[in-house]
Protein backbone atom coordinates (compact mmCIF):
# COMPACT_ATOMS: atom_id res chain seq x y z
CA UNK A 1 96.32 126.67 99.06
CA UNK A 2 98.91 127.05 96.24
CA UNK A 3 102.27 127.70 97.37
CA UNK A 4 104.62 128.15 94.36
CA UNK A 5 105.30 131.86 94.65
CA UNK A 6 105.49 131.60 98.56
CA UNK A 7 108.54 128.99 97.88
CA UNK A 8 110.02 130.76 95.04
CA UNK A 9 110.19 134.34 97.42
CA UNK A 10 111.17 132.50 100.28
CA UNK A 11 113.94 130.34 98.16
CA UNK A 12 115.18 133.48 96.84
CA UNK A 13 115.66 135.11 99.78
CA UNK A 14 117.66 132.18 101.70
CA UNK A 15 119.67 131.44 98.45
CA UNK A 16 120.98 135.39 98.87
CA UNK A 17 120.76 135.53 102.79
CA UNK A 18 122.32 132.27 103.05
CA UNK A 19 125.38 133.67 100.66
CA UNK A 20 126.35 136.47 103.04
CA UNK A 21 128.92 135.22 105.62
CA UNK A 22 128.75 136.36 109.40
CA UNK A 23 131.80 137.87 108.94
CA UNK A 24 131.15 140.13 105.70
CA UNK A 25 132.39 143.98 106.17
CA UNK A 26 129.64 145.30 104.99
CA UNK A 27 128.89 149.03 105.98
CA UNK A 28 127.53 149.83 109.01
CA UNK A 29 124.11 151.04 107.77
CA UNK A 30 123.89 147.80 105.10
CA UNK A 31 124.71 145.33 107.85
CA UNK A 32 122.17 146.64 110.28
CA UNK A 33 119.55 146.97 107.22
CA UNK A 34 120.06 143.01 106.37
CA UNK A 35 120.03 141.88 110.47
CA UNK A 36 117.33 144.17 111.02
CA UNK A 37 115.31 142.62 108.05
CA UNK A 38 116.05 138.72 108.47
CA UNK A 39 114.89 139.55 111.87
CA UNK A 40 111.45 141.15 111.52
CA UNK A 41 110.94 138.57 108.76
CA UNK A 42 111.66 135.29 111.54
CA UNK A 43 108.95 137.62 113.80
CA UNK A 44 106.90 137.88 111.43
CA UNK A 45 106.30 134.17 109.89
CA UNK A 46 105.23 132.69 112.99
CA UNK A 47 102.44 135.28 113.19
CA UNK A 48 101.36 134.53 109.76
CA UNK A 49 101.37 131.13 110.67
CA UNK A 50 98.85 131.64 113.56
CA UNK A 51 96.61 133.19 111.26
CA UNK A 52 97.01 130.34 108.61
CA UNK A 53 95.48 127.87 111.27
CA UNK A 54 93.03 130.36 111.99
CA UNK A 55 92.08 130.53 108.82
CA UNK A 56 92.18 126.50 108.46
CA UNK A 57 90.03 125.88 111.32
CA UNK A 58 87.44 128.36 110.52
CA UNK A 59 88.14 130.87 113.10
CA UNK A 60 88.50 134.65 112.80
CA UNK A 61 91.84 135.83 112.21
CA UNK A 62 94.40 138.63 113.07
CA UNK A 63 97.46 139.71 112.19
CA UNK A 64 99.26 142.03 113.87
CA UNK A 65 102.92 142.89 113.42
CA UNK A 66 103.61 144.81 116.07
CA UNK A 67 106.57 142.49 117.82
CA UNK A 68 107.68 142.00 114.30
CA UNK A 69 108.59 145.76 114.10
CA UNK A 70 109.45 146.42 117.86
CA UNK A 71 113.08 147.56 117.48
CA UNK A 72 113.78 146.06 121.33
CA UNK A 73 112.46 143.05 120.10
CA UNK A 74 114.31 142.97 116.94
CA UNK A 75 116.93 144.13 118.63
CA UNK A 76 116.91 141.57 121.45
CA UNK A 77 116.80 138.68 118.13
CA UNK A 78 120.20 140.13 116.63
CA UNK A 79 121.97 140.73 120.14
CA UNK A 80 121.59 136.90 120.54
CA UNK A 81 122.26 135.15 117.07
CA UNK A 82 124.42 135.36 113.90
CA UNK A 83 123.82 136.11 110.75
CA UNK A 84 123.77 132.63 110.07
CA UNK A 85 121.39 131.59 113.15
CA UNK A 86 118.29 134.37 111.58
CA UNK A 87 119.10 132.70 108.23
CA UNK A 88 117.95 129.32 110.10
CA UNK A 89 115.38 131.04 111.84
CA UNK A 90 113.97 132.44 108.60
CA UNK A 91 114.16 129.06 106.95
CA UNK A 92 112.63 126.71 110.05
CA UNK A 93 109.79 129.53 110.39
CA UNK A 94 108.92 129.57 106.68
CA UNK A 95 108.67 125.82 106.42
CA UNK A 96 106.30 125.76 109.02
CA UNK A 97 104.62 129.16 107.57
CA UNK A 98 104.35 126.81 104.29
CA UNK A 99 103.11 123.57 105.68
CA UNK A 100 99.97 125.40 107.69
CA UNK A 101 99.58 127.63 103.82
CA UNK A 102 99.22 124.31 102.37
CA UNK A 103 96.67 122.82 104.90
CA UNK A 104 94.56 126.11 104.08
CA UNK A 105 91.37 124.72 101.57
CA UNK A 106 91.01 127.03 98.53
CA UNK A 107 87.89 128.38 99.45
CA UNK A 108 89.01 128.91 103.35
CA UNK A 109 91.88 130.64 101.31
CA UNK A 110 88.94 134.30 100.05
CA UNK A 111 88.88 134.45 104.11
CA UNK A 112 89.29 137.92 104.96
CA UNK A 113 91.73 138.62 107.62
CA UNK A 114 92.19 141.90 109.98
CA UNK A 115 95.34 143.33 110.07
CA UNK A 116 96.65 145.55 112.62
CA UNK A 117 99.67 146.65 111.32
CA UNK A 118 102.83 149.02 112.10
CA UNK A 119 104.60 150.63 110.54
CA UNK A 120 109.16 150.60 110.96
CA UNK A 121 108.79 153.40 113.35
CA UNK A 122 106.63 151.38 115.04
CA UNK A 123 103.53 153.69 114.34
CA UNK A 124 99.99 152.01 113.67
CA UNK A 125 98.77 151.96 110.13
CA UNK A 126 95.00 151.77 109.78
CA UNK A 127 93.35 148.89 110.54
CA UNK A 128 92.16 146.96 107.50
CA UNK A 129 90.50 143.75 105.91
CA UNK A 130 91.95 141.58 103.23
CA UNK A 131 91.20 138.16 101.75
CA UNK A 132 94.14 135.70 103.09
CA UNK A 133 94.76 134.77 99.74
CA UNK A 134 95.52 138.20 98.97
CA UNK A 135 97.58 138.56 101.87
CA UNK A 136 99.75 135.97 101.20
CA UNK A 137 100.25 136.65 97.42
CA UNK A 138 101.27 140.12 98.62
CA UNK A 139 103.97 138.55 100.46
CA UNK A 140 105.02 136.57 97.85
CA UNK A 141 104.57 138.79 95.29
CA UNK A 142 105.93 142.15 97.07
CA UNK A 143 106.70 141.93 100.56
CA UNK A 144 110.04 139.09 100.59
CA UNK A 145 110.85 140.13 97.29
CA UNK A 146 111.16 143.41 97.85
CA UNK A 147 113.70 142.33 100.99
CA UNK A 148 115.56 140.35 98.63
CA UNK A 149 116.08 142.88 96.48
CA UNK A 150 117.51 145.25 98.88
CA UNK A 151 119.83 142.75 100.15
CA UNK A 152 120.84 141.98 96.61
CA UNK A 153 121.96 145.57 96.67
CA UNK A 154 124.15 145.24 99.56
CA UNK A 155 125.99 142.03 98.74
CA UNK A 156 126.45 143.51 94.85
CA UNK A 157 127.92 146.66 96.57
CA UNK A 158 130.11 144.62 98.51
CA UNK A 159 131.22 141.93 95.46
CA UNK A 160 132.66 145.21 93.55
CA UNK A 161 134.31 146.87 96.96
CA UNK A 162 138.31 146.27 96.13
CA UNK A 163 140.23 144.49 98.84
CA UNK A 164 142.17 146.49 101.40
């Protein structure tokens, strides 16, 4: 399976993520926003990854987020690392979240895959079916981007906040 816009999100996102020091000031809601995110992202991967070899060994496969949007669980993640440790964890779980993408055949790659997903509240979303291709160029495409993005709002709010 092609994984050029996979690397270029993911590279995007550590480039930024990897930029903000543990110690930046940002505001309360802004820091909690960019743990909070790095975090369900480093739940999320290894999930995706699961699937991937699912996918690459012919079996039926399921994604379900729910752990990667528990707020205890997320919680529990930022309690016990840095800033700098999720960055790692987001960068460790996305190589291996790449290599099993690669290992996927293209046409294992139209698989459709059930996903049980919830939403940041932690309420369930409807249950559907998507190809895994699909699924993964929505991450790529939307999903990590869209995190960037946010984050990129932070850290250019916090480049033009004067000095004290």
């Amino acid at each position: 399976m092609d994984t050029t816009e996979f690397e270029a999100a993911y590279r995007d996102l550590l480039r930024l993520a990897s930029s903000i020091p543990d110690t930046a000031s940002y505001a309360a809601p802004a820091r909690d926003d960019i743990d909070w995110t790095l975090s369900h992202i480093a739940l999320s991967d290894p999930l995706l990854t699961e699937a991937a070899r699912d996918i690459h060994h012919g079996r039926h496969a399921v994604v379900d987020n729910q752990d990667a949007m528990d707020q205890v669980v997320i919680a529990e993640l930022i309690a016990s690392t840095t800033h700098r440790q999720r960055v790692a964890i987001v960068r460790d779980h996305a190589h291996v979240l790449r290599e099993a993408l690669s290992a996927v055949p293209d046409q294992a790659a139209d698989s459709p895959v059930l996903l049980r997903l919830f939403d940041r509240a932690g309420e369930p979303l409807p249950e559907q079916r998507m190809p895994w291709r699909d699924l993964i160029a929505l991450r790529a495409t939307t999903h990590i981007p869209g995190h960037t993005s946010r984050i990129k709002t932070y850290a250019s709010a916090e480049d033009r906040t004067p000095d004290a």
